[in-house]
PDB file of N, CA and C in Angstrom:
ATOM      1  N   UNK A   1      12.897  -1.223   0.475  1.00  0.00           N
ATOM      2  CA  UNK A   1      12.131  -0.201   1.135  1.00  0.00           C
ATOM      3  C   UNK A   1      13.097   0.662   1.938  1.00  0.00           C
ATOM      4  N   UNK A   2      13.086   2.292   1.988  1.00  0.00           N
ATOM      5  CA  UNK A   2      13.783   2.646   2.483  1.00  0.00           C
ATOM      6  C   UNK A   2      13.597   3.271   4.197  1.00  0.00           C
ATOM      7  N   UNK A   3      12.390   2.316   4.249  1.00  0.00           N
ATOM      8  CA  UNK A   3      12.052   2.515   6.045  1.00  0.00           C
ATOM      9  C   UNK A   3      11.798   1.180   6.427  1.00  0.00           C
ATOM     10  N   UNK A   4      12.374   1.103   7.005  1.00  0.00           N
ATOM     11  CA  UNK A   4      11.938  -0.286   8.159  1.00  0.00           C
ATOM     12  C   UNK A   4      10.514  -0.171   8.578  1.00  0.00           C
ATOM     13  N   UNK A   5       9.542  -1.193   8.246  1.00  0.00           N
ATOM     14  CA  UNK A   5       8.127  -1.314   8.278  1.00  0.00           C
ATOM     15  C   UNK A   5       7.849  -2.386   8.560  1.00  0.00           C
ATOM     16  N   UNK A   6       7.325  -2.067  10.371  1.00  0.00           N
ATOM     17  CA  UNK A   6       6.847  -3.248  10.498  1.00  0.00           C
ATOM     18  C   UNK A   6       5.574  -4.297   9.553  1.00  0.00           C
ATOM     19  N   UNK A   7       6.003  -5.581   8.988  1.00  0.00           N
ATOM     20  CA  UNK A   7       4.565  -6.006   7.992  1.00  0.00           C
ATOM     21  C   UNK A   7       3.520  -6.331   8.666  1.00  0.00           C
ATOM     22  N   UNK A   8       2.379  -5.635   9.093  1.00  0.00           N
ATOM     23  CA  UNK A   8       0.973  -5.854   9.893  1.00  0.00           C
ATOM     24  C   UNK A   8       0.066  -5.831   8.704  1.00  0.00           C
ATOM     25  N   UNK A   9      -0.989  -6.120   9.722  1.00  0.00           N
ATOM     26  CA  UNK A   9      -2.246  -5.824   8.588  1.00  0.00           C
ATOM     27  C   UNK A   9      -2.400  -4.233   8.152  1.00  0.00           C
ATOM     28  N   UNK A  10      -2.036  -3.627   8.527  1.00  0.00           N
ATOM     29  CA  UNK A  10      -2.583  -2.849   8.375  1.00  0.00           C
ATOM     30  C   UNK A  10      -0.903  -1.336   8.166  1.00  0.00           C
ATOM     31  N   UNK A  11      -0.910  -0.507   7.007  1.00  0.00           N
ATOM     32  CA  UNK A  11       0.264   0.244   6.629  1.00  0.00           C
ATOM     33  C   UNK A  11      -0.268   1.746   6.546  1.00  0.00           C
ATOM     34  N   UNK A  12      -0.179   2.472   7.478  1.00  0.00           N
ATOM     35  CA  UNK A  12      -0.471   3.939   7.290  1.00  0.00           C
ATOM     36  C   UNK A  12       0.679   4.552   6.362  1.00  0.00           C
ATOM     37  N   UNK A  13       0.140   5.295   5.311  1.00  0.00           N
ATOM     38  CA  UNK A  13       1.087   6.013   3.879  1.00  0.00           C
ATOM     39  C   UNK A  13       1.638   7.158   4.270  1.00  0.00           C
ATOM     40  N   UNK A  14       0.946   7.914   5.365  1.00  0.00           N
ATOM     41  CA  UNK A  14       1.116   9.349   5.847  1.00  0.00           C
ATOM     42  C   UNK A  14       2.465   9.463   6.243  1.00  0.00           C
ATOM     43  N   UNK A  15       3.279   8.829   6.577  1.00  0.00           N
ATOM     44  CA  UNK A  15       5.050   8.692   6.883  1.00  0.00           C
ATOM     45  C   UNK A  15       5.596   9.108   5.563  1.00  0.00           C
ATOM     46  N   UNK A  16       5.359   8.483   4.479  1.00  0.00           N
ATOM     47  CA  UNK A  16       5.739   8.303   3.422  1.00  0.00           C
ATOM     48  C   UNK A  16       6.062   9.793   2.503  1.00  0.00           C
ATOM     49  N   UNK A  17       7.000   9.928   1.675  1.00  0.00           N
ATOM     50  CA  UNK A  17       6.896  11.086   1.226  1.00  0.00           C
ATOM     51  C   UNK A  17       6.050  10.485  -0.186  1.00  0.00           C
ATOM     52  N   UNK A  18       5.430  11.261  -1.346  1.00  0.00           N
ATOM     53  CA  UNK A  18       4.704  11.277  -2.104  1.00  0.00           C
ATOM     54  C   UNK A  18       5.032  10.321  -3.484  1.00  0.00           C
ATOM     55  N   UNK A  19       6.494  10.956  -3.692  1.00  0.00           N
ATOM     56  CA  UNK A  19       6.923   9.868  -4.534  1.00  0.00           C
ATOM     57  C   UNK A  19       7.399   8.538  -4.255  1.00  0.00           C
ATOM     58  N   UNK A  20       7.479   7.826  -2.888  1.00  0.00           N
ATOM     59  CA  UNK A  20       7.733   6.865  -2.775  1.00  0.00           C
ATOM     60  C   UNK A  20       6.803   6.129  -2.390  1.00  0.00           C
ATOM     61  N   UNK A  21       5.683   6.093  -2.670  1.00  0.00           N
ATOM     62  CA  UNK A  21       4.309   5.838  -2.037  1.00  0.00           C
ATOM     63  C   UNK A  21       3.775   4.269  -2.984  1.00  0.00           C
ATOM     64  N   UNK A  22       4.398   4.214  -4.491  1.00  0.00           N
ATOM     65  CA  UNK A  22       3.859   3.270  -5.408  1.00  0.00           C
ATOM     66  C   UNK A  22       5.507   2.159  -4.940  1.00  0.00           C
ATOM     67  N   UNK A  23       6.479   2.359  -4.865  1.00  0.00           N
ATOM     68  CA  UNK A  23       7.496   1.035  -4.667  1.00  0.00           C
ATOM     69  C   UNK A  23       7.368   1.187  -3.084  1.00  0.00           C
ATOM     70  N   UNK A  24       6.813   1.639  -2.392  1.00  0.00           N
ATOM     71  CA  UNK A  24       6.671   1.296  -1.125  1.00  0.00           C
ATOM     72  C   UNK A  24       5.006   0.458  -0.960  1.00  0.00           C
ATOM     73  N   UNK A  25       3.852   0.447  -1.425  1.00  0.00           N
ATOM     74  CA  UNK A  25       2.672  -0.897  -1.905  1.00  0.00           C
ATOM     75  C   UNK A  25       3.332  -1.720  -2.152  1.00  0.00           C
ATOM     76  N   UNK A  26       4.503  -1.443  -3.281  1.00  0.00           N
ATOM     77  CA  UNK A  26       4.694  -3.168  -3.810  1.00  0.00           C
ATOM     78  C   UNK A  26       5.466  -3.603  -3.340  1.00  0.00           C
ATOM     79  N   UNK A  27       6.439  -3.292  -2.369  1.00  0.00           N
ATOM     80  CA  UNK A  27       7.293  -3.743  -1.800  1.00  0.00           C
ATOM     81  C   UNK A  27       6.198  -4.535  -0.463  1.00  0.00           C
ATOM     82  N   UNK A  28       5.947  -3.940   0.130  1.00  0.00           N
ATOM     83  CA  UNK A  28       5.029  -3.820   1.480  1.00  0.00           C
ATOM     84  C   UNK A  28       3.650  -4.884   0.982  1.00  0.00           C
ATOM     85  N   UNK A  29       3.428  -4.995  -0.126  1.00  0.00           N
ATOM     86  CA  UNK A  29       2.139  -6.107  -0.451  1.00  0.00           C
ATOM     87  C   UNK A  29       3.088  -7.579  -0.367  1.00  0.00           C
ATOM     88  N   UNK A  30       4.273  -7.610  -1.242  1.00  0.00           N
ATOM     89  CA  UNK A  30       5.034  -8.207  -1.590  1.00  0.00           C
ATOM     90  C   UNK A  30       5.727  -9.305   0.081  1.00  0.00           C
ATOM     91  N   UNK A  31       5.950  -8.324   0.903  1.00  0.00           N
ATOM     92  CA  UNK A  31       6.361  -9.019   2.115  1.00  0.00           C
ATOM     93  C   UNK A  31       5.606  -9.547   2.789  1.00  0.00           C
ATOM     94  N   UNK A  32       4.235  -9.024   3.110  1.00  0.00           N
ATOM     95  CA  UNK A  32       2.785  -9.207   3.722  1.00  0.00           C
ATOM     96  C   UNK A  32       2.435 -10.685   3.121  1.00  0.00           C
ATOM     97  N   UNK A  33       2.966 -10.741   1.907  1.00  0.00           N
ATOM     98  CA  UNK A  33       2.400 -12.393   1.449  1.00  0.00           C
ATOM     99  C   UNK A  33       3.501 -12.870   1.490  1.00  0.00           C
ATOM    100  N   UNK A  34       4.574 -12.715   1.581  1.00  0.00           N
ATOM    101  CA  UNK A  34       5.009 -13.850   2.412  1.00  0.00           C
ATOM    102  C   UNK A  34       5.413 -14.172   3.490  1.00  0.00           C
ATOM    103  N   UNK A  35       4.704 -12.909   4.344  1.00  0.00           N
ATOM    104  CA  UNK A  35       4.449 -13.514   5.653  1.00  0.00           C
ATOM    105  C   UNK A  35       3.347 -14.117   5.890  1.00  0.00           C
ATOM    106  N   UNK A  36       2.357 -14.672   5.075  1.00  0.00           N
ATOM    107  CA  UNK A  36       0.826 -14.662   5.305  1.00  0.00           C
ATOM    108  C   UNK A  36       0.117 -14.503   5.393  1.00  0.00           C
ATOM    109  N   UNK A  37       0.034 -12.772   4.726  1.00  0.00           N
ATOM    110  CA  UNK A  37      -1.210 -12.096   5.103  1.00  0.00           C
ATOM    111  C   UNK A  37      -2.072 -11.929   3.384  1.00  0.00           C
ATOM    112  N   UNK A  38      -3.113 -12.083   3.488  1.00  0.00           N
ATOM    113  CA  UNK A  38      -4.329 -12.273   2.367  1.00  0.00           C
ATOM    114  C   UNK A  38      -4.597 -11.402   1.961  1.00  0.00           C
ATOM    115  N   UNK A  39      -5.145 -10.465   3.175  1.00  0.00           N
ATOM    116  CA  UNK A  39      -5.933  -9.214   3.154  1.00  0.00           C
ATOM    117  C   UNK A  39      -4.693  -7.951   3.631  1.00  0.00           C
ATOM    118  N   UNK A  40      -4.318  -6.475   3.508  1.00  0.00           N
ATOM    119  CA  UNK A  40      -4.096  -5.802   4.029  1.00  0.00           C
ATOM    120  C   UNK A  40      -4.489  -4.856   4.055  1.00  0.00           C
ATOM    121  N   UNK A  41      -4.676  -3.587   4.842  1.00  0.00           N
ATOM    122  CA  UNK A  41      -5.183  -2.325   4.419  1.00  0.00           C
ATOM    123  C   UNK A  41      -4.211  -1.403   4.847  1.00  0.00           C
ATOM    124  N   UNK A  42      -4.148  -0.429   3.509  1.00  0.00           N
ATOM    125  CA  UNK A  42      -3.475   0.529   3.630  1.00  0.00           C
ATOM    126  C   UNK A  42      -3.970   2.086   3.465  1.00  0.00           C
ATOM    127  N   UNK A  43      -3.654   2.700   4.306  1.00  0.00           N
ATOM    128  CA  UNK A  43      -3.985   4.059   4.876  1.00  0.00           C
ATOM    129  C   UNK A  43      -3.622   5.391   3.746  1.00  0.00           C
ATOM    130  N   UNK A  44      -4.342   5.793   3.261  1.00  0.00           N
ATOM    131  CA  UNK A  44      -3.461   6.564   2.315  1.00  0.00           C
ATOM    132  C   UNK A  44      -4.075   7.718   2.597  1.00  0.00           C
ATOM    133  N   UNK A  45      -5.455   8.218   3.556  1.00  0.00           N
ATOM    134  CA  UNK A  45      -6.019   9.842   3.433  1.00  0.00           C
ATOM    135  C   UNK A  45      -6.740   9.908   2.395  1.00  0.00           C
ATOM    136  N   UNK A  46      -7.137  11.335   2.480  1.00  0.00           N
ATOM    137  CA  UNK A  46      -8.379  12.543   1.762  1.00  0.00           C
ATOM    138  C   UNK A  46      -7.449  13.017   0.567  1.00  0.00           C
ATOM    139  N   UNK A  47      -7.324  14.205   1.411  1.00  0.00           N
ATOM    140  CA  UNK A  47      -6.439  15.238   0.557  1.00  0.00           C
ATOM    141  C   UNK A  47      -6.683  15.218  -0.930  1.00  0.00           C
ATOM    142  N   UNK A  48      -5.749  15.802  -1.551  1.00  0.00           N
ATOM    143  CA  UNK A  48      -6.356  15.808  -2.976  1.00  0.00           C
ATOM    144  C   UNK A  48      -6.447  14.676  -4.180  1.00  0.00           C
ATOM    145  N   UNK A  49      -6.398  13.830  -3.478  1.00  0.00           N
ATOM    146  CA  UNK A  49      -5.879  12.485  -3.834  1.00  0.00           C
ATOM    147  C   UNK A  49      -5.018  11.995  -4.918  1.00  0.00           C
ATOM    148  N   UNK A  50      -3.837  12.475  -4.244  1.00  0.00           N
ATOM    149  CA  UNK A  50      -2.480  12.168  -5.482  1.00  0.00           C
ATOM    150  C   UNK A  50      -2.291  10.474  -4.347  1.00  0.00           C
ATOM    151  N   UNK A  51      -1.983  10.595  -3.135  1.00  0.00           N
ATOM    152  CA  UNK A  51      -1.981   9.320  -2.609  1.00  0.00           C
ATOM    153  C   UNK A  51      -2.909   8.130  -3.325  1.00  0.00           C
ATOM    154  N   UNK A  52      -4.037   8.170  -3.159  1.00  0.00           N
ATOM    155  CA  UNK A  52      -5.131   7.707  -3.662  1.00  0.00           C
ATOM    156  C   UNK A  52      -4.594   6.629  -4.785  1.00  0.00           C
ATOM    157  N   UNK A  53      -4.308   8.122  -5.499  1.00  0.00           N
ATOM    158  CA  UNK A  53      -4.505   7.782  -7.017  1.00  0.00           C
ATOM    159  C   UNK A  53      -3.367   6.734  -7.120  1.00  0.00           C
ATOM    160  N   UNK A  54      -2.072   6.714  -6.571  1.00  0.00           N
ATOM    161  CA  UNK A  54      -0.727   6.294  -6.429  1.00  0.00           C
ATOM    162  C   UNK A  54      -1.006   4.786  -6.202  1.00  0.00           C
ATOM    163  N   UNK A  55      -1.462   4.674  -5.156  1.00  0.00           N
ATOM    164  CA  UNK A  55      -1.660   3.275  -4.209  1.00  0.00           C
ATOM    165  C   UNK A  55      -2.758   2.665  -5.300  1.00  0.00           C
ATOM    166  N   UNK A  56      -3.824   3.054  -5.792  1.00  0.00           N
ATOM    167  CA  UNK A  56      -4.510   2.488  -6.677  1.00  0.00           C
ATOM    168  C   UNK A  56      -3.966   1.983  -7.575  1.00  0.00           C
ATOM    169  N   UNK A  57      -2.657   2.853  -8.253  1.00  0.00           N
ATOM    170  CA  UNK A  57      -2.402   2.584  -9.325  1.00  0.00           C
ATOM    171  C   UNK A  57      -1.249   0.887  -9.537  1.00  0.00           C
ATOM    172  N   UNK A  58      -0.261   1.520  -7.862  1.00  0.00           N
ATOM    173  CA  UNK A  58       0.206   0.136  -7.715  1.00  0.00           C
ATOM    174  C   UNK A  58      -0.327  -1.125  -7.434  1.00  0.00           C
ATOM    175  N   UNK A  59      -1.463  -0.989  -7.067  1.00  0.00           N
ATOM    176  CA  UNK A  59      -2.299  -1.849  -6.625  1.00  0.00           C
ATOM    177  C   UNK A  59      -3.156  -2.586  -7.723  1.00  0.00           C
ATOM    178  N   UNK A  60      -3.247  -1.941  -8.619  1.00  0.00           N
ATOM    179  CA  UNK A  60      -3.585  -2.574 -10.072  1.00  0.00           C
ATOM    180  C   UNK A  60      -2.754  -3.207 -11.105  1.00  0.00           C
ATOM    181  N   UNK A  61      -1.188  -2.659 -10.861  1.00  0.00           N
ATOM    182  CA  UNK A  61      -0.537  -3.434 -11.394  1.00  0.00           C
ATOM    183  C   UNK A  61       0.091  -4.460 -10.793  1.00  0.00           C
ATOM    184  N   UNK A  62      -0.146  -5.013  -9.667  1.00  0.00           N
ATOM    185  CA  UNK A  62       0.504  -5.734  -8.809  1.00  0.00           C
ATOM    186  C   UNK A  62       0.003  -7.163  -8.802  1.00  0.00           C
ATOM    187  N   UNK A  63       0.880  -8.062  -9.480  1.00  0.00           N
ATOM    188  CA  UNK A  63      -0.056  -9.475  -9.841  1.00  0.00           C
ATOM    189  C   UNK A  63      -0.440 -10.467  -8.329  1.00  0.00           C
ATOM    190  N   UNK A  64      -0.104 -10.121  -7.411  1.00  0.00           N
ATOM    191  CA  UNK A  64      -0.256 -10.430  -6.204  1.00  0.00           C
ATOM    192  C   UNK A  64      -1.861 -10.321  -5.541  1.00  0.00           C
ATOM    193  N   UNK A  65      -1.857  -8.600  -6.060  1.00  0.00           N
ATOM    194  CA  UNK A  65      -3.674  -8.333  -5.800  1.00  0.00           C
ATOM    195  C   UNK A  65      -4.525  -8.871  -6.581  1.00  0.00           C
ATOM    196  N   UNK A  66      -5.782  -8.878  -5.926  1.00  0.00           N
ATOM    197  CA  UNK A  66      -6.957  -9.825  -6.404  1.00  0.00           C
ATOM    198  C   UNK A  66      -7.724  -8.998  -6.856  1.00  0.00           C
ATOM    199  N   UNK A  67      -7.850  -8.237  -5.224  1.00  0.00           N
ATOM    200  CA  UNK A  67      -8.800  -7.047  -5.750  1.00  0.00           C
ATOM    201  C   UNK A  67      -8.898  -5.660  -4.641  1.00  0.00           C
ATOM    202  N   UNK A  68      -9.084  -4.851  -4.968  1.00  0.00           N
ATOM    203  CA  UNK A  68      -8.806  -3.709  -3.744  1.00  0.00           C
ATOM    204  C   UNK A  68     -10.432  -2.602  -3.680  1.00  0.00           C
ATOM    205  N   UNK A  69     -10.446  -2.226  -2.709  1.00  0.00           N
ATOM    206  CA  UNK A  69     -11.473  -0.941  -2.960  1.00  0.00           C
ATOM    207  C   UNK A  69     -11.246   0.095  -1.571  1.00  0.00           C
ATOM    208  N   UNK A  70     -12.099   0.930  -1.691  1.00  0.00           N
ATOM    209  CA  UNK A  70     -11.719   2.546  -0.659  1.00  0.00           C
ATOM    210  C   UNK A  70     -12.633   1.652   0.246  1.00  0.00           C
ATOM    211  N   UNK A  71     -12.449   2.471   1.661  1.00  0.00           N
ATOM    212  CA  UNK A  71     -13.110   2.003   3.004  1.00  0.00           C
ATOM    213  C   UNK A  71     -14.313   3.177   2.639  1.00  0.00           C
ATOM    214  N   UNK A  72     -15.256   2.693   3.233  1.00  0.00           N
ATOM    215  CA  UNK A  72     -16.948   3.625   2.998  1.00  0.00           C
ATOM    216  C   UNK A  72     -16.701   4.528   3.923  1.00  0.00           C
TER     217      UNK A  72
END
């Protein structure tokens, strides 16, 4: 990862520039379990949803996840 991130529950994307948004999930899911965390949520915004789409996409290929969905 090329930012030092603290691993919480919780990862706001908005720091992030656009293309580094899918090896920064899997990196960042990747550490979160093995620090112990089950659940995380990550922040990705509205906008036109290229984020969205990004984080979804790593998030589906990531054999770690179970299962993911958008906040209501």
């Amino acid at each position: 990862m090329t930012h030092l991130v603290p691993i919480e529950e919780t990862l706001d994307l908005h720091t992030f520039a656009p293309p580094d948004i899918p090896s920064v999930v899997r990196e960042y899911i990747c550490e979160a379990r093995k620090r112990g965390f089950l659940e995380v949520r990550l922040i990705h915004g509205r906008g036109i949803g290229f984020q969205r789409r990004a984080v979804h996409g790593a998030l589906r290929e990531d054999p770690l996840v179970e299962k993911f969905w958008d906040a209501p």
